[in-house]
C-alpha atoms as a PDB file:
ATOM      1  CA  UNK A   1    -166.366 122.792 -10.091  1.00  0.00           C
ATOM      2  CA  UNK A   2    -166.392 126.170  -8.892  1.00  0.00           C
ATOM      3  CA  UNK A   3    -166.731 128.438 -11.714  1.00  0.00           C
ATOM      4  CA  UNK A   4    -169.131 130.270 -13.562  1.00  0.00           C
ATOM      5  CA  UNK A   5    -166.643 130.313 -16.882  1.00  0.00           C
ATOM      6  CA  UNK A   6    -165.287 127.344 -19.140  1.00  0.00           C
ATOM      7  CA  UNK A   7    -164.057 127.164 -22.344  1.00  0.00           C
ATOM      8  CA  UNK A   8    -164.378 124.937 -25.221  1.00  0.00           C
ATOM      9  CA  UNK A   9    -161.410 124.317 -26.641  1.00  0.00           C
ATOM     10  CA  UNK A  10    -162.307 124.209 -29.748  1.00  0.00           C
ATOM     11  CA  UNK A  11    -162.651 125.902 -32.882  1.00  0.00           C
ATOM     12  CA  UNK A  12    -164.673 124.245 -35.003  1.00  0.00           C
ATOM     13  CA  UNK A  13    -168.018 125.906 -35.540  1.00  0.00           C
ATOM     14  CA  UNK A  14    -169.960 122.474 -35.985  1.00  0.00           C
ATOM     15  CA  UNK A  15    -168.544 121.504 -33.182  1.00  0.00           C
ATOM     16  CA  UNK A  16    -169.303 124.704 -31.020  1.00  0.00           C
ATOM     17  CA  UNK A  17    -172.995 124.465 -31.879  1.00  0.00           C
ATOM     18  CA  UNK A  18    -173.535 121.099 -30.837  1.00  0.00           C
ATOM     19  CA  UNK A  19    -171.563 121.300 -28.013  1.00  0.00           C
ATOM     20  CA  UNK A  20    -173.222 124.113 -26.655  1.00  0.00           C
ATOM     21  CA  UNK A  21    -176.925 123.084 -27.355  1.00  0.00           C
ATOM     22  CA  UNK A  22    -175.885 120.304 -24.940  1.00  0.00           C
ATOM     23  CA  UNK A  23    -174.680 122.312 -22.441  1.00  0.00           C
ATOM     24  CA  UNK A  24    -177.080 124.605 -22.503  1.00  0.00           C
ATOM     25  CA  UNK A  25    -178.650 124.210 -19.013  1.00  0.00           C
ATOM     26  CA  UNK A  26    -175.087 124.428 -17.656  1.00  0.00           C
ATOM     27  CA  UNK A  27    -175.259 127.520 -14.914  1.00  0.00           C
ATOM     28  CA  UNK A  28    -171.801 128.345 -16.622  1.00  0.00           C
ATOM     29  CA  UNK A  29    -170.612 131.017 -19.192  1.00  0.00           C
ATOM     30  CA  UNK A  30    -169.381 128.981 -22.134  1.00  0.00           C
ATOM     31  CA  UNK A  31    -166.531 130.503 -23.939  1.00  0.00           C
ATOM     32  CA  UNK A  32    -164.639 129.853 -27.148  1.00  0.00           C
ATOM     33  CA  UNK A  33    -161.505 130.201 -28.767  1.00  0.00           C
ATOM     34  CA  UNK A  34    -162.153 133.367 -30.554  1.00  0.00           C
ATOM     35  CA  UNK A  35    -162.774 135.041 -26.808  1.00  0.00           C
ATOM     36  CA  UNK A  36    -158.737 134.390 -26.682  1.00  0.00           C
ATOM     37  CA  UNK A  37    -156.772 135.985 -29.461  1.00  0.00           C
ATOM     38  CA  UNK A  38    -154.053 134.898 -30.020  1.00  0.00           C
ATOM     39  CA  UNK A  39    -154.735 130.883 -28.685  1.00  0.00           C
ATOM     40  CA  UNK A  40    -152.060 128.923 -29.243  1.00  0.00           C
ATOM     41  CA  UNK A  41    -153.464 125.636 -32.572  1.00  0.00           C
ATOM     42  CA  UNK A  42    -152.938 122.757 -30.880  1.00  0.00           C
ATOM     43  CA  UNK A  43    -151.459 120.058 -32.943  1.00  0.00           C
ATOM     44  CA  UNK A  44    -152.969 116.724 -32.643  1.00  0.00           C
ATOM     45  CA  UNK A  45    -150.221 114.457 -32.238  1.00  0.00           C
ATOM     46  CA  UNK A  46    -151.778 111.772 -30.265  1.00  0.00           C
ATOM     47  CA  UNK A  47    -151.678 108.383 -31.195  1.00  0.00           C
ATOM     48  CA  UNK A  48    -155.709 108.085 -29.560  1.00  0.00           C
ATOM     49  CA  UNK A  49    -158.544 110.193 -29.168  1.00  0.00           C
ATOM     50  CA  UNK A  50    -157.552 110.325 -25.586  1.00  0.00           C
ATOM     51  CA  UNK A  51    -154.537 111.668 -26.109  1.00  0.00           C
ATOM     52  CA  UNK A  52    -155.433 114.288 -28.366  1.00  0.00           C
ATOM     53  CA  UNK A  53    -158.155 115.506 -26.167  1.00  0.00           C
ATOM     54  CA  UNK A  54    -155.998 115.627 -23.134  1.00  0.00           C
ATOM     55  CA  UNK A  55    -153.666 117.644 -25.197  1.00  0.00           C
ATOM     56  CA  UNK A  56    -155.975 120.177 -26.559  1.00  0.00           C
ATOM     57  CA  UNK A  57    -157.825 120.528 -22.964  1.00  0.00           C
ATOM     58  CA  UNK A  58    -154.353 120.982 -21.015  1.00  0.00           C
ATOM     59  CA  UNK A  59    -152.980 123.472 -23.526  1.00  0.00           C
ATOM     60  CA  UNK A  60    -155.962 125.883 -23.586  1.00  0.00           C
ATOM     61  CA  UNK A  61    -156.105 126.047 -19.895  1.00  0.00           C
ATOM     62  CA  UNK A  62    -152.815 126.415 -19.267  1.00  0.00           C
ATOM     63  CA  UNK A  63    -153.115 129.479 -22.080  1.00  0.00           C
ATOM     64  CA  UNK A  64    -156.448 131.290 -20.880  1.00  0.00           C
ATOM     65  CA  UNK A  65    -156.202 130.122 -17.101  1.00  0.00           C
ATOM     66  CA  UNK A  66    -159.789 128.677 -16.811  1.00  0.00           C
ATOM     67  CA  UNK A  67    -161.124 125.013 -16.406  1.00  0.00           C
ATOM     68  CA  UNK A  68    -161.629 123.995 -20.717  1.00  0.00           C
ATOM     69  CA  UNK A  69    -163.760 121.231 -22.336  1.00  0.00           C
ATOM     70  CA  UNK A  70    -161.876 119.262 -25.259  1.00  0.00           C
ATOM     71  CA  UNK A  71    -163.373 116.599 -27.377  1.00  0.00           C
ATOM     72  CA  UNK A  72    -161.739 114.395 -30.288  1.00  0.00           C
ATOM     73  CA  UNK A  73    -164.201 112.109 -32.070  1.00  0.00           C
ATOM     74  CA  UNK A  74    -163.245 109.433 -34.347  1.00  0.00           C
ATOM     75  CA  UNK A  75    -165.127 107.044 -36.365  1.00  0.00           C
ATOM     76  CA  UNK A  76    -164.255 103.149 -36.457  1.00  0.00           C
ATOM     77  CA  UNK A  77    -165.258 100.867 -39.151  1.00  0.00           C
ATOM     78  CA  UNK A  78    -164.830  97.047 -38.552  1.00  0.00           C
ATOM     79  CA  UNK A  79    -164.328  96.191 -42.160  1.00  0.00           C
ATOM     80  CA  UNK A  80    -161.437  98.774 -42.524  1.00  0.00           C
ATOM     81  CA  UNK A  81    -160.151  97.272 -38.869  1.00  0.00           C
ATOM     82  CA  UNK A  82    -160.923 100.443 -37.178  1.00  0.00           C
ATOM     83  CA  UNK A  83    -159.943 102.779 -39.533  1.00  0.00           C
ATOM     84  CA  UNK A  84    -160.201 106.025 -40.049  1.00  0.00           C
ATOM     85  CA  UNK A  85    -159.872 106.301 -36.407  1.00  0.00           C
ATOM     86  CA  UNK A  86    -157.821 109.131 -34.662  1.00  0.00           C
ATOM     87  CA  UNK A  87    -157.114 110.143 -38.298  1.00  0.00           C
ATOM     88  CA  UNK A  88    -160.843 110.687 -38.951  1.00  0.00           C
ATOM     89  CA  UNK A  89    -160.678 114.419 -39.878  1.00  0.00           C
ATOM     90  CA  UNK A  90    -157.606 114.141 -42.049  1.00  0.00           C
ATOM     91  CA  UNK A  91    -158.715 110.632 -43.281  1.00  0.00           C
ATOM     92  CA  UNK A  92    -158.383 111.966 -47.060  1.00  0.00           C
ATOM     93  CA  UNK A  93    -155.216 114.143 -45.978  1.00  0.00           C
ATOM     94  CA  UNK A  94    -154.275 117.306 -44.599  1.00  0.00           C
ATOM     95  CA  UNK A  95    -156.652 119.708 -44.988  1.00  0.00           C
ATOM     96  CA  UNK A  96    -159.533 118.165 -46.587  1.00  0.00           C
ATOM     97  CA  UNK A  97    -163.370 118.823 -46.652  1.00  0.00           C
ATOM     98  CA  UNK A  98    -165.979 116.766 -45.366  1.00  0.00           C
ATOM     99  CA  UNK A  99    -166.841 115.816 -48.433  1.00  0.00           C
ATOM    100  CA  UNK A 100    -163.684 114.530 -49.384  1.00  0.00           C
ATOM    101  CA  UNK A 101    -163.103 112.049 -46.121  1.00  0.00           C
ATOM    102  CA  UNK A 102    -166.920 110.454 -47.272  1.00  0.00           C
ATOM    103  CA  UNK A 103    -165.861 110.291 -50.822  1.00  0.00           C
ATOM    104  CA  UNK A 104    -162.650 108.276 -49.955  1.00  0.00           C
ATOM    105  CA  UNK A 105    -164.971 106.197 -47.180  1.00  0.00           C
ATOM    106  CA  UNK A 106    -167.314 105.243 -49.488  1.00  0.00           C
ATOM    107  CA  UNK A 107    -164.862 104.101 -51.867  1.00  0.00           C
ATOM    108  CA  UNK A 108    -163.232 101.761 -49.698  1.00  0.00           C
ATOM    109  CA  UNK A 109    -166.511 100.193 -48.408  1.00  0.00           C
ATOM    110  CA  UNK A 110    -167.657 100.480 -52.004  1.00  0.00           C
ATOM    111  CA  UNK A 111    -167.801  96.276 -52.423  1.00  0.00           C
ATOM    112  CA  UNK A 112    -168.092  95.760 -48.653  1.00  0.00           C
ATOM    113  CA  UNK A 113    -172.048  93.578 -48.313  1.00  0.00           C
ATOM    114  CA  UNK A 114    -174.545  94.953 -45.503  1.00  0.00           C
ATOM    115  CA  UNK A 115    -174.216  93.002 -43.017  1.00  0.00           C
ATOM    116  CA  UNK A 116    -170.009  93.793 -42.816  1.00  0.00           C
ATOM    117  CA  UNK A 117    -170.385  97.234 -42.710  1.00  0.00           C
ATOM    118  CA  UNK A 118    -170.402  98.225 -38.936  1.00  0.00           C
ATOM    119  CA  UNK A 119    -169.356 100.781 -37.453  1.00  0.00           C
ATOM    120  CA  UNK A 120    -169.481 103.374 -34.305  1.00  0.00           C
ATOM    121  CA  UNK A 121    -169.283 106.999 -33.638  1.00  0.00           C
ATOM    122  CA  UNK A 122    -166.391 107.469 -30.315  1.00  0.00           C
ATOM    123  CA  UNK A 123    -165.733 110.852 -28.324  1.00  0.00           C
ATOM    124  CA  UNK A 124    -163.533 111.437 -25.623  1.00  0.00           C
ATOM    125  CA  UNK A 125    -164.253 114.231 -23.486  1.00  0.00           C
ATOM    126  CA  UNK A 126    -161.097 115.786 -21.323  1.00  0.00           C
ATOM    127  CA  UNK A 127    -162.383 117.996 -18.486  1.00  0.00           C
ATOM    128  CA  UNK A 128    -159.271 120.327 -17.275  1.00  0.00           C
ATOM    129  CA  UNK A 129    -159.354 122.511 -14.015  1.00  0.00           C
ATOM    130  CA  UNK A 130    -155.654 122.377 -13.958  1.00  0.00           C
ATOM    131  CA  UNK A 131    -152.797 121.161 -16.195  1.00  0.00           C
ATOM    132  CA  UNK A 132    -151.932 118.206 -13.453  1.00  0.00           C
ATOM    133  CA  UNK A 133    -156.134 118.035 -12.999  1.00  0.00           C
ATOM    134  CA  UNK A 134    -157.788 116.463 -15.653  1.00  0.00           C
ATOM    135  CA  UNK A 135    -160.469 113.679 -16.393  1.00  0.00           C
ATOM    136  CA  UNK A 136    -161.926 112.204 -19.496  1.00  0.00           C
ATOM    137  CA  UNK A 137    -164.920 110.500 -20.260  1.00  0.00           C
ATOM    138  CA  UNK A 138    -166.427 108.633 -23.111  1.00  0.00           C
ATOM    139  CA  UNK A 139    -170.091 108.238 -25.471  1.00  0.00           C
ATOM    140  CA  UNK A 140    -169.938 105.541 -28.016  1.00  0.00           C
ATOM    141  CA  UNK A 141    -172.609 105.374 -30.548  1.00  0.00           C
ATOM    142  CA  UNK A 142    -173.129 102.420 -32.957  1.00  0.00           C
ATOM    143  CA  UNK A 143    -174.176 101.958 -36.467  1.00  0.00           C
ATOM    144  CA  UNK A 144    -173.686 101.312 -39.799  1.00  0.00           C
ATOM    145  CA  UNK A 145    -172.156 103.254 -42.790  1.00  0.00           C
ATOM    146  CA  UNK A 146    -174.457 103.705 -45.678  1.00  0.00           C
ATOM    147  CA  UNK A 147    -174.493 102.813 -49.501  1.00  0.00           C
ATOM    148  CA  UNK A 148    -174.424 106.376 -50.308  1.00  0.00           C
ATOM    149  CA  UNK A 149    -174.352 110.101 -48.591  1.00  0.00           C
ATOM    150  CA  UNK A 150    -178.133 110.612 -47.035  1.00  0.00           C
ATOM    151  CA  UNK A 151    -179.557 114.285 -45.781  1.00  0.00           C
ATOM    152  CA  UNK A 152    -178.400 117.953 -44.951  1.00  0.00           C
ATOM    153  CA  UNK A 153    -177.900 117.924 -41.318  1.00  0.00           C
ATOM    154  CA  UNK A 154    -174.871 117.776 -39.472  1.00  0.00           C
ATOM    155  CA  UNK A 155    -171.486 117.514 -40.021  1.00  0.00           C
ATOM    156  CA  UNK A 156    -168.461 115.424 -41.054  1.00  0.00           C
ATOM    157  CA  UNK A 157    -169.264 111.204 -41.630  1.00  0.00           C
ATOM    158  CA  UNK A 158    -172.885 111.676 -40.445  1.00  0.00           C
ATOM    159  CA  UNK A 159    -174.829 111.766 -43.814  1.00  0.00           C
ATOM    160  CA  UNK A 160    -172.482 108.263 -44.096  1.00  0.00           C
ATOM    161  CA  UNK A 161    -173.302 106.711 -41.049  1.00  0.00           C
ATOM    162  CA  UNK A 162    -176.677 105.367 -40.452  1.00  0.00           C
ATOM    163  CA  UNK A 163    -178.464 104.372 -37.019  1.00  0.00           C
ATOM    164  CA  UNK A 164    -180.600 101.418 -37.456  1.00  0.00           C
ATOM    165  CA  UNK A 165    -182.855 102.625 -34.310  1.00  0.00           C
ATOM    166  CA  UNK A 166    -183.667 105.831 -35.937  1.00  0.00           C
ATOM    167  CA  UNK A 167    -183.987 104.110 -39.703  1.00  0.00           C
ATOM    168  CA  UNK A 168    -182.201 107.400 -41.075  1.00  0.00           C
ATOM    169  CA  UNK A 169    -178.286 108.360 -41.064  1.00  0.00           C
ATOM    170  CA  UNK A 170    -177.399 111.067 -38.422  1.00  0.00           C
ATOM    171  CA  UNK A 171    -176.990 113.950 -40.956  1.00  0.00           C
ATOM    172  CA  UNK A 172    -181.120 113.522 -41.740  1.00  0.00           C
ATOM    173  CA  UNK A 173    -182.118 114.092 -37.768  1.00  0.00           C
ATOM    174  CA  UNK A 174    -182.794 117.213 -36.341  1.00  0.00           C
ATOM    175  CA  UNK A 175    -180.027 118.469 -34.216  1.00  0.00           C
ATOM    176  CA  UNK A 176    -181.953 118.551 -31.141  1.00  0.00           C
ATOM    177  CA  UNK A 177    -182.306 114.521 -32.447  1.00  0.00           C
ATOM    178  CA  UNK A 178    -178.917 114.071 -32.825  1.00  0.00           C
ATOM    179  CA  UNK A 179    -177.748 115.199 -29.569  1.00  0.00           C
ATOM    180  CA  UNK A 180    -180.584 112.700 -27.702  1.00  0.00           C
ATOM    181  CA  UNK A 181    -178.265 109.862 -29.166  1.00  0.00           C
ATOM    182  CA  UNK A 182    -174.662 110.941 -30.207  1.00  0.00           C
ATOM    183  CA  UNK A 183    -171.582 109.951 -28.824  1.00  0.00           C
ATOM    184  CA  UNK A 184    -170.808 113.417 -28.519  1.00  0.00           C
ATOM    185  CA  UNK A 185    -173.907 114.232 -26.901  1.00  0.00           C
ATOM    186  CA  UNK A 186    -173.346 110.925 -24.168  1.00  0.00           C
ATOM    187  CA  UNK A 187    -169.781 111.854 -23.693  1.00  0.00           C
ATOM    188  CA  UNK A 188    -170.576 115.662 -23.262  1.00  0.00           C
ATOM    189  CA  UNK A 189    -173.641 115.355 -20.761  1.00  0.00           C
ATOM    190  CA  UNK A 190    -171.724 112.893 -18.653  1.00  0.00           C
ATOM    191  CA  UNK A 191    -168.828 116.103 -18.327  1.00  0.00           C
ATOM    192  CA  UNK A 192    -171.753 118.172 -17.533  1.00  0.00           C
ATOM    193  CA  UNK A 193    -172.713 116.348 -14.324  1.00  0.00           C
ATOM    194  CA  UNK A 194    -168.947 116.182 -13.443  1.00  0.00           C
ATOM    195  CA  UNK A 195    -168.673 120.183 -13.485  1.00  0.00           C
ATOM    196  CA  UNK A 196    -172.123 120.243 -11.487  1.00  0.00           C
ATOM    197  CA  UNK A 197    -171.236 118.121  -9.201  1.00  0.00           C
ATOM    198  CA  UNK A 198    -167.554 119.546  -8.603  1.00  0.00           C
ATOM    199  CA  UNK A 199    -165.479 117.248  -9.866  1.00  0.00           C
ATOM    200  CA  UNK A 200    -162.738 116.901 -10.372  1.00  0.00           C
ATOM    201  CA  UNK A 201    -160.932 118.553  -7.234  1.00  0.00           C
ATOM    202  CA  UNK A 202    -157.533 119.765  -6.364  1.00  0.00           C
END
């Protein structure tokens, strides 16, 4: 991709620094929203995080005019058949904390035994150069979501959802931890070697 500007279309701080830590050796300017006043909020309507990532990435570079990076993430629990899914940040309704989406999670997997309480971590990456030019890609991380809330770190269902590999839930690593083995890290660092390697192409 020829350009030496790209924005993340995005404005959710957490988010930002994350994203950004893994993009970090990109030979690109990364911008955000608030270099646009004015953006336009892009309503997810999507019925899957592909959708809504497609949507958010066409609509913010259709409105600034430069190739943008959108993610949606969404966590899947078997024992709630996939739920909260593409509702994962409104999982406790509109406009609700963090804090409230774990409270309701943990109530629902409250009498749910050990062994039924898998679940992954999914983020779909849309990479736009045009409105008619875009690609997505995909990380996937697996766990399993804990008895209780553990650590500081992070953001959103982490200090819920523990990785086995790591013996700790993703909200008590480092960041520079978290983004070795995130799906947002996988999905993001595979749409880093698209953009070096030009792709995609009109």
């Amino acid at each position: 991709m020829q350009t030496t500007r790209i924005v993340l279309a995005t404005n959710n701080k957490d988010k930002i620094r994350e994203i950004k830590k893994i993009l970090n050796r990109l030979p690109a300017e990364i911008l955000t929203l608030k270099d646009f006043p004015g953006f336009p909020q892009v309503e997810e309507t999507g019925i899957t995080l592909e959708e809504n990532a497609i949507l958010k990435a066409k609509t913010i570079c259709r409105f600034t005019h430069l190739p943008s990076l959108a993610d949606d993430s969404g966590l899947e629990v078997d024992a709630l058949l996939g739920a909260p899914g593409v509702r994962s940040s409104r999982f406790a309704g509109d406009h609700c904390s963090y804090q409230d989406n774990n409270r309701k999670l943990l109530k629902l997997m409250k009498d749910i035994p050990p062994e039924e309480r898998k679940a992954r971590f999914i983020c779909v990456v849309a990479l736009a150069k045009g409105t008619d030019n875009i690609i997505t890609v995909r990380g996937e991380l697996r766990g399993v979501i804990a008895l209780y809330g553990k650590g500081t770190n992070g953001f959103g269902y982490d200090p819920v959802f523990y990785v086995p590999e790591m013996n700790k839930t993703l909200a008590q690593l480092t960041l520079n931890e978290k983004n070795e083995i995130s799906h947002r890290a996988l999905a993001f660092n595979q749409a880093r070697e698209l953009i070096l390697k030009g792709f995609p192409d009109d």
